[in-house]
N, C-alpha and C. Protein backbone atom coordinates (compact mmCIF):
# COMPACT_ATOMS: atom_id res chain seq x y z
N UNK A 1 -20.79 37.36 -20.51
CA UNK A 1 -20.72 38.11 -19.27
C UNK A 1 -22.10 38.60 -18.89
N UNK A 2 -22.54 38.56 -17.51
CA UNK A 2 -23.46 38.81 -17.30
C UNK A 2 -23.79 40.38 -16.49
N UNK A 3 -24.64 41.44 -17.08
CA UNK A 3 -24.65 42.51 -16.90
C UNK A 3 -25.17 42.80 -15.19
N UNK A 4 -24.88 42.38 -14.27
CA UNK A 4 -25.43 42.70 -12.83
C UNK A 4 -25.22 44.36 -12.25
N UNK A 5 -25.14 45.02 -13.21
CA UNK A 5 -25.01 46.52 -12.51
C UNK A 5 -26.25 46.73 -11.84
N UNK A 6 -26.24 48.13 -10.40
CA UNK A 6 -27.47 48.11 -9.93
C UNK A 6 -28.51 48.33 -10.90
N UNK A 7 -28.30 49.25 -12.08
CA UNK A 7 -29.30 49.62 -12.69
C UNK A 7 -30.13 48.43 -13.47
N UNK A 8 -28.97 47.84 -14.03
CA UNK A 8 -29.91 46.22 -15.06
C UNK A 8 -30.82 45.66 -14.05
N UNK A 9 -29.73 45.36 -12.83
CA UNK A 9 -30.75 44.43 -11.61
C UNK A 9 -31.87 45.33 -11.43
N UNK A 10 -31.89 46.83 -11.17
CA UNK A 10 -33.22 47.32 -11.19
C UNK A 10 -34.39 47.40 -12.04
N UNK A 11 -34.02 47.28 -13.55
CA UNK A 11 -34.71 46.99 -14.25
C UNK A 11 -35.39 45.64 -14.38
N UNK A 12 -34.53 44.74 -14.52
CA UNK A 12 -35.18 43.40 -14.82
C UNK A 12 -36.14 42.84 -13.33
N UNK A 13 -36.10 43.29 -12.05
CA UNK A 13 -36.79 43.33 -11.11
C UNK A 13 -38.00 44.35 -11.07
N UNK A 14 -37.84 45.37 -11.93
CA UNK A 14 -38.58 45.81 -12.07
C UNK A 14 -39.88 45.43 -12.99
N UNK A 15 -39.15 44.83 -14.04
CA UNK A 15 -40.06 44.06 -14.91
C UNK A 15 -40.73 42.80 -14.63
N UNK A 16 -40.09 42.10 -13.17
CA UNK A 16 -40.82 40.80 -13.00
C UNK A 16 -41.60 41.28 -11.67
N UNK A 17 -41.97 42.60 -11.55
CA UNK A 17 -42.70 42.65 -10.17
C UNK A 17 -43.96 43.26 -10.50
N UNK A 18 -43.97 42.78 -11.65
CA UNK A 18 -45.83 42.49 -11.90
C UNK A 18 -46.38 41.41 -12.39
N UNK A 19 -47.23 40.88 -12.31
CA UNK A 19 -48.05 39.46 -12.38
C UNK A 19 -48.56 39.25 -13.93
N UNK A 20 -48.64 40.64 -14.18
CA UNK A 20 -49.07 40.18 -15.99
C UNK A 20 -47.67 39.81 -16.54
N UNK A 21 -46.89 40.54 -16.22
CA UNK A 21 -45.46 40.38 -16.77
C UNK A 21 -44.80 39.23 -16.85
N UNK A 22 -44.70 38.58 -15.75
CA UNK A 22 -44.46 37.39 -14.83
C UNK A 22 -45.33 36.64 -16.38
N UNK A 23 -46.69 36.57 -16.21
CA UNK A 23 -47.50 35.42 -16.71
C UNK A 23 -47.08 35.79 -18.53
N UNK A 24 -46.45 36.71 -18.99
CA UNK A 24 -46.37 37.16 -20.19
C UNK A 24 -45.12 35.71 -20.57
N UNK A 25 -44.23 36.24 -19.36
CA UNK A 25 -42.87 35.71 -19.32
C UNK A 25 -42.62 33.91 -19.90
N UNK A 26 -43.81 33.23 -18.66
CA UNK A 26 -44.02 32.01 -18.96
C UNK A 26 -44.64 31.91 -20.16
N UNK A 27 -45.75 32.22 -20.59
CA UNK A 27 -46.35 32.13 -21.81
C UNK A 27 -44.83 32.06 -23.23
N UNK A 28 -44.27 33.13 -22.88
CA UNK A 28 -42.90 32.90 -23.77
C UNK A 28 -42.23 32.02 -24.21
N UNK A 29 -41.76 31.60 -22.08
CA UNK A 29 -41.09 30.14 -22.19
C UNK A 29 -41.71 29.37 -22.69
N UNK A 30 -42.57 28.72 -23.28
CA UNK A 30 -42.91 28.16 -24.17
C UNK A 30 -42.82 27.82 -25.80
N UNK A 31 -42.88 29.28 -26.34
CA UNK A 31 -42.86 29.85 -27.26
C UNK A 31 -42.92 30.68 -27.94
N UNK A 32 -42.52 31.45 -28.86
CA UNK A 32 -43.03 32.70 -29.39
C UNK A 32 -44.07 32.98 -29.31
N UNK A 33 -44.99 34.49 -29.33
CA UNK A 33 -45.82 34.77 -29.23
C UNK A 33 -46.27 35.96 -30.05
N UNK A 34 -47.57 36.39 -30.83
CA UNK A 34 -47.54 37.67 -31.30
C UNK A 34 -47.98 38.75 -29.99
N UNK A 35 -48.12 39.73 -30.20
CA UNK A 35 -48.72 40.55 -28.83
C UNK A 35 -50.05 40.25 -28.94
N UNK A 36 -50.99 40.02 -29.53
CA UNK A 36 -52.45 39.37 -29.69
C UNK A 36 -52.32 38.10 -28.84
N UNK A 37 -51.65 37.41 -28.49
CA UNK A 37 -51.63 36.63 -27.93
C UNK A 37 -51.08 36.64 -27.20
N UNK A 38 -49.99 37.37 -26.96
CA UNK A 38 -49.96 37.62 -24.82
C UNK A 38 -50.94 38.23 -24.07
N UNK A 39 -51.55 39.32 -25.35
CA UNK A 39 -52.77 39.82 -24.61
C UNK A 39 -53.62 39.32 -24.08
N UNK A 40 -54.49 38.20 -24.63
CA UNK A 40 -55.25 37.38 -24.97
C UNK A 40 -55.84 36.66 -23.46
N UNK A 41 -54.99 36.60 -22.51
CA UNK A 41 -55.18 35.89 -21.36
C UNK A 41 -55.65 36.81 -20.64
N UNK A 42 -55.48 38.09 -20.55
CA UNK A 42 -55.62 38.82 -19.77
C UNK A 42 -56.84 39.94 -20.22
N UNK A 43 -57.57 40.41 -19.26
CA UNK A 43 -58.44 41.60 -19.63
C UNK A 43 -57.82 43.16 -19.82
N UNK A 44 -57.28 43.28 -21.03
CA UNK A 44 -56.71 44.53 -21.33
C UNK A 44 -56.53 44.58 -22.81
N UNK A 45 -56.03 45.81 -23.04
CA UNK A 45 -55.92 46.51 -24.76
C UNK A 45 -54.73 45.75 -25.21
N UNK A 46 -54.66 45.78 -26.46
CA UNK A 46 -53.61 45.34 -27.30
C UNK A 46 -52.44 46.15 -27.16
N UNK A 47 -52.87 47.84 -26.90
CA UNK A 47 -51.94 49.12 -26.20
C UNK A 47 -51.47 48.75 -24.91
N UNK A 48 -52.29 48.33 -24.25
CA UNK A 48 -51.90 47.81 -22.69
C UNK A 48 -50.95 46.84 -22.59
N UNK A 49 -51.45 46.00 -23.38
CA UNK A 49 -50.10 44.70 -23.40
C UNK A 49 -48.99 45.33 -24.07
N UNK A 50 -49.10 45.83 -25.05
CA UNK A 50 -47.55 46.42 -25.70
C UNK A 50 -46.86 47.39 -24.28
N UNK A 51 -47.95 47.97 -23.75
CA UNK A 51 -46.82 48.51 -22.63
C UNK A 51 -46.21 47.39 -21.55
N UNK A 52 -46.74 46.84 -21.92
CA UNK A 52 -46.22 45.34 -20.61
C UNK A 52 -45.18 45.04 -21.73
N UNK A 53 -45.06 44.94 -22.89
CA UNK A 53 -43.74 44.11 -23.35
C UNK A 53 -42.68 45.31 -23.47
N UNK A 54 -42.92 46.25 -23.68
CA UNK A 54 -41.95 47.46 -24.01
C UNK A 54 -41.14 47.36 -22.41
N UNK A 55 -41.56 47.30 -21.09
CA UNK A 55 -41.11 47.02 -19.93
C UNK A 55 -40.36 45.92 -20.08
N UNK A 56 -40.52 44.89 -20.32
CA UNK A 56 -40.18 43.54 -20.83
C UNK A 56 -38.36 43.64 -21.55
N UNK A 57 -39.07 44.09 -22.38
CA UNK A 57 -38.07 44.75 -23.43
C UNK A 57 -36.57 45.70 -22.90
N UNK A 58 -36.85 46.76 -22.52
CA UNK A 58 -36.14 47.15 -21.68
C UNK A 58 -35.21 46.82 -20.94
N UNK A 59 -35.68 45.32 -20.20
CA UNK A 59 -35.04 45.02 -19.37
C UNK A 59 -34.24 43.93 -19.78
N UNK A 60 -34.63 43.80 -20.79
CA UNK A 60 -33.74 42.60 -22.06
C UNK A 60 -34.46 41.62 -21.99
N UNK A 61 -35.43 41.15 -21.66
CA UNK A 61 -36.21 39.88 -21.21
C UNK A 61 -36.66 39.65 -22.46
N UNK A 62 -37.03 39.99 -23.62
CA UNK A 62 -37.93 39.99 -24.12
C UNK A 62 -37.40 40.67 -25.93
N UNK A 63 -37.38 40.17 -27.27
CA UNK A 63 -36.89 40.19 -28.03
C UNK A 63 -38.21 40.77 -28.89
N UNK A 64 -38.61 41.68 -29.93
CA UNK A 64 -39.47 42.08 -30.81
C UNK A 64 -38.81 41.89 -32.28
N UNK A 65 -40.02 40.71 -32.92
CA UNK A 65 -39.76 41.06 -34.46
C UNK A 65 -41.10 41.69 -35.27
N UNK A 66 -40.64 42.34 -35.70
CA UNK A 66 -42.01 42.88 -36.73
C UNK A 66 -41.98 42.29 -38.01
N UNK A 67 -42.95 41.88 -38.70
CA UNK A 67 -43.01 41.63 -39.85
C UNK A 67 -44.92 42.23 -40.23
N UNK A 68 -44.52 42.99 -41.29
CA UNK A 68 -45.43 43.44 -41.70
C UNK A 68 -46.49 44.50 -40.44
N UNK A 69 -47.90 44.08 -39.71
CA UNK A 69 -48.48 44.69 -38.93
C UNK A 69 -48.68 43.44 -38.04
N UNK A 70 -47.40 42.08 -38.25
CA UNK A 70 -47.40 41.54 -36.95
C UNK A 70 -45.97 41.68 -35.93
N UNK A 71 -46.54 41.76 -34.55
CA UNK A 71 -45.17 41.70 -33.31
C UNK A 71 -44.81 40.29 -32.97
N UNK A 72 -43.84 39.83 -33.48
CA UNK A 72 -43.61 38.55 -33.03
C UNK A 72 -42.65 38.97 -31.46
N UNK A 73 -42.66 38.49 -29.85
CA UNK A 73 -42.05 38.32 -29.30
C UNK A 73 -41.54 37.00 -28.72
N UNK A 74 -40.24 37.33 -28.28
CA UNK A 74 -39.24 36.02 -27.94
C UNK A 74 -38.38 36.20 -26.68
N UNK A 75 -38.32 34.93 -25.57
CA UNK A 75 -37.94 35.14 -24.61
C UNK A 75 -36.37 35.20 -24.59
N UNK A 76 -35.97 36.31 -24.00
CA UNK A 76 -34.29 36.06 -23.38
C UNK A 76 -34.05 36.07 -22.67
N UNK A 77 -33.98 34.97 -22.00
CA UNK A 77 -33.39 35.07 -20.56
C UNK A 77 -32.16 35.54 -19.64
N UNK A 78 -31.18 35.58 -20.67
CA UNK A 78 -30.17 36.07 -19.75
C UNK A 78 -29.91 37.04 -18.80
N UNK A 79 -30.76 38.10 -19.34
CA UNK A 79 -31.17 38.98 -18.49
C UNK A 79 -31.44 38.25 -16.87
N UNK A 80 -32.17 37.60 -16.67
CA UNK A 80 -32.46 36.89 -15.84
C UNK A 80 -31.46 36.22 -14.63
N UNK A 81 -30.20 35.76 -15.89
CA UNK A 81 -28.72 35.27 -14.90
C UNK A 81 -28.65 36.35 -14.08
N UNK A 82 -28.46 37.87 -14.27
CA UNK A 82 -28.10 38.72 -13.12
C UNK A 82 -28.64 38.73 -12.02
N UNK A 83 -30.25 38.62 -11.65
CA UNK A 83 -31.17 38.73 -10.89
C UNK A 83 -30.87 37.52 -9.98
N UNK A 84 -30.64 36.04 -10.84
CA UNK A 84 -30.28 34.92 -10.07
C UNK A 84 -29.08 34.73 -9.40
N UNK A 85 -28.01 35.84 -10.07
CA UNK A 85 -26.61 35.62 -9.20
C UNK A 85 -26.90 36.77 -8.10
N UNK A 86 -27.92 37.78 -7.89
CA UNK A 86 -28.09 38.39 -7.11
C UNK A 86 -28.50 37.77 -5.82
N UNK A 87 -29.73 36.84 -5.98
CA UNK A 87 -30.32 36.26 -5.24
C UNK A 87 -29.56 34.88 -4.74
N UNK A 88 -28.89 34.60 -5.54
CA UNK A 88 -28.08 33.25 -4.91
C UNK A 88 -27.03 34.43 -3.61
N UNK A 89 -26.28 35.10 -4.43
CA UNK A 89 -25.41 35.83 -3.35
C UNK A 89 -26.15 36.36 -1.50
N UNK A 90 -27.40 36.49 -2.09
CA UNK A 90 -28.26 37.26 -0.85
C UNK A 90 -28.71 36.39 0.09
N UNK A 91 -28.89 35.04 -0.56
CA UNK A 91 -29.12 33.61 0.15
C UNK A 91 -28.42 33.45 1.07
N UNK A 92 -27.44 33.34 1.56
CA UNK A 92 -26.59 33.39 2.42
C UNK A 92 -27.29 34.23 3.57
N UNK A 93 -28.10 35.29 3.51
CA UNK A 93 -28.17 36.39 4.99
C UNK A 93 -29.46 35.23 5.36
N UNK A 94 -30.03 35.12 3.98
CA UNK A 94 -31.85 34.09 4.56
C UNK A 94 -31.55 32.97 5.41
N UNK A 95 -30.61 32.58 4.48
CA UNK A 95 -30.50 30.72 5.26
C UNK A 95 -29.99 30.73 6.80
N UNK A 96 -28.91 32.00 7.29
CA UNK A 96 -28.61 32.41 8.76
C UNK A 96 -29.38 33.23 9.32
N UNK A 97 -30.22 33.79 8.63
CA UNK A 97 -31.88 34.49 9.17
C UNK A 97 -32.95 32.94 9.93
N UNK A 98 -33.17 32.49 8.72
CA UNK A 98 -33.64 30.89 8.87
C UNK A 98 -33.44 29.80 9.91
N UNK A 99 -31.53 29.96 9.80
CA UNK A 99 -31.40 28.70 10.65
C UNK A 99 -31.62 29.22 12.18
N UNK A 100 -31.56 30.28 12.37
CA UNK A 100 -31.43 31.43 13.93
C UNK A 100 -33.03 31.32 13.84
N UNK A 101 -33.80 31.21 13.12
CA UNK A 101 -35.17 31.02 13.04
C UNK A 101 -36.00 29.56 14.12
N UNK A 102 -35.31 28.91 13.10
CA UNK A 102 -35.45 27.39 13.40
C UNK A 102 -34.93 27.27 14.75
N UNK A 103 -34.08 27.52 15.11
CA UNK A 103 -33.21 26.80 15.84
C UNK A 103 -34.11 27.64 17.71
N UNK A 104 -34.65 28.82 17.26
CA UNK A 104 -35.33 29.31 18.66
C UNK A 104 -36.72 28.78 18.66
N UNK A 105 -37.32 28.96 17.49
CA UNK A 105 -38.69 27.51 17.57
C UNK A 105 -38.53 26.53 18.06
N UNK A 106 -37.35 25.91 17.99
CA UNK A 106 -37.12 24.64 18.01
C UNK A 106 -36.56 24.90 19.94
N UNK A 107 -36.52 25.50 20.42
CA UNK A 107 -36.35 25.88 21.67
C UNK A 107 -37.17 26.35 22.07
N UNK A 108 -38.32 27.37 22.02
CA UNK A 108 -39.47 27.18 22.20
C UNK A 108 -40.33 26.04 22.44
N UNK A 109 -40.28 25.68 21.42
CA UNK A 109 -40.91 23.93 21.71
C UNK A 109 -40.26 23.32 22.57
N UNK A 110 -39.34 23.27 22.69
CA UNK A 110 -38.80 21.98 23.91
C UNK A 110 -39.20 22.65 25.52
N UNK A 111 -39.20 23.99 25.29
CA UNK A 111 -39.96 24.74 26.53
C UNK A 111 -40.81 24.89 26.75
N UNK A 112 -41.96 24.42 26.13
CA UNK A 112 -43.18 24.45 26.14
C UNK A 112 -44.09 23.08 26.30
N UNK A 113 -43.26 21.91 25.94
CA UNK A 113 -43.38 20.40 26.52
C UNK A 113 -43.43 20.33 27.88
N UNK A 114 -44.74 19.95 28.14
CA UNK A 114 -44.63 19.49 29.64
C UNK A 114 -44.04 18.23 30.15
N UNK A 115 -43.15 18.11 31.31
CA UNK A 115 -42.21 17.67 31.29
C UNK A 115 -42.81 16.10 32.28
N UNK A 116 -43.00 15.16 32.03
CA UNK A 116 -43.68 14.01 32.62
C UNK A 116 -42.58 13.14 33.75
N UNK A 117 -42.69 13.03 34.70
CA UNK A 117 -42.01 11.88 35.53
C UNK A 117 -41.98 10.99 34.95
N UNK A 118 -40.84 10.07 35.50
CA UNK A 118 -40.85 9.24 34.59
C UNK A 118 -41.93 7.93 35.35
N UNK A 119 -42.19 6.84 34.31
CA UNK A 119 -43.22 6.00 35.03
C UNK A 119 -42.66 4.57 35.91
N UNK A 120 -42.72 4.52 37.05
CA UNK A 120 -42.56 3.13 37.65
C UNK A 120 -43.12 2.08 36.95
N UNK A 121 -42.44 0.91 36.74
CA UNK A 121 -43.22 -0.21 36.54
C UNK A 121 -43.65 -0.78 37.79
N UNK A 122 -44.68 -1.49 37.67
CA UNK A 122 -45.11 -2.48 38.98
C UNK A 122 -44.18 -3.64 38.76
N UNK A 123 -44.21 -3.86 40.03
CA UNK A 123 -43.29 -5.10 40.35
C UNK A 123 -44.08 -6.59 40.12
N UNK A 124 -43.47 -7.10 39.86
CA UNK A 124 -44.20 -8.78 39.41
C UNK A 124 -44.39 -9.10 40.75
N UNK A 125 -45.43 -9.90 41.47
CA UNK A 125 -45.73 -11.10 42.49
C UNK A 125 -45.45 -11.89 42.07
């Protein structure tokens, strides 16, 4: 079951509406990572990045193992299903935002074609 309450959806949107986060995220999808190495891409503290995964975390995105004085993190996405059944549901207002979009451009333009007579052919001798 997937947790879509407002609050989860606020969290896990909250956690992908920053760009380190975001780039933490992919780095994941890939593979595990220690926090030394999510850091690593970016210009910031090893403290700085742990606050980017603790956000992470939170929002369920994001799994911590410790072993010894290393952070192993791991991606979970499910978190993620809520945000996507949010946005599939909301799709619906865009695509009739969109097509009401299109469809007066697309009338515009035909009003804005200048409109040519049509051409006589010459007659053969």
């Amino acid at each position: 079951m997937v947790d879509n309450t407002p609050r989860r959806l606020d969290t896990v949107f909250r956690a992908l509406g920053d760009a380190t986060r975001r780039a933490m995220l992919r780095d994941l999808a890939k593979r595990e990572r220690t926090v030394g190495e999510l850091a690593a891409p970016f210009d910031i503290t090893l403290a700085a990045a742990s606050k980017h995964i603790k956000v992470l975390e939170a929002a369920g995105l994001v799994s911590r193992s410790v072993h010894g004085r290393v952070h192993t993190c791991r991606l979970d996405p499910k978190p993620l299903h809520a945000g996507l059944e949010w946005l599939r549901w909301s799709e619906q207002f865009w695509n009739a935002r969109l097509d009401a979009l299109e469809a007066a451009l697309n009338a515009e333009d035909a009003a804005a074609k200048p409109r040519r007579p049509p051409t006589r052919k010459k007659k053969e001798q």
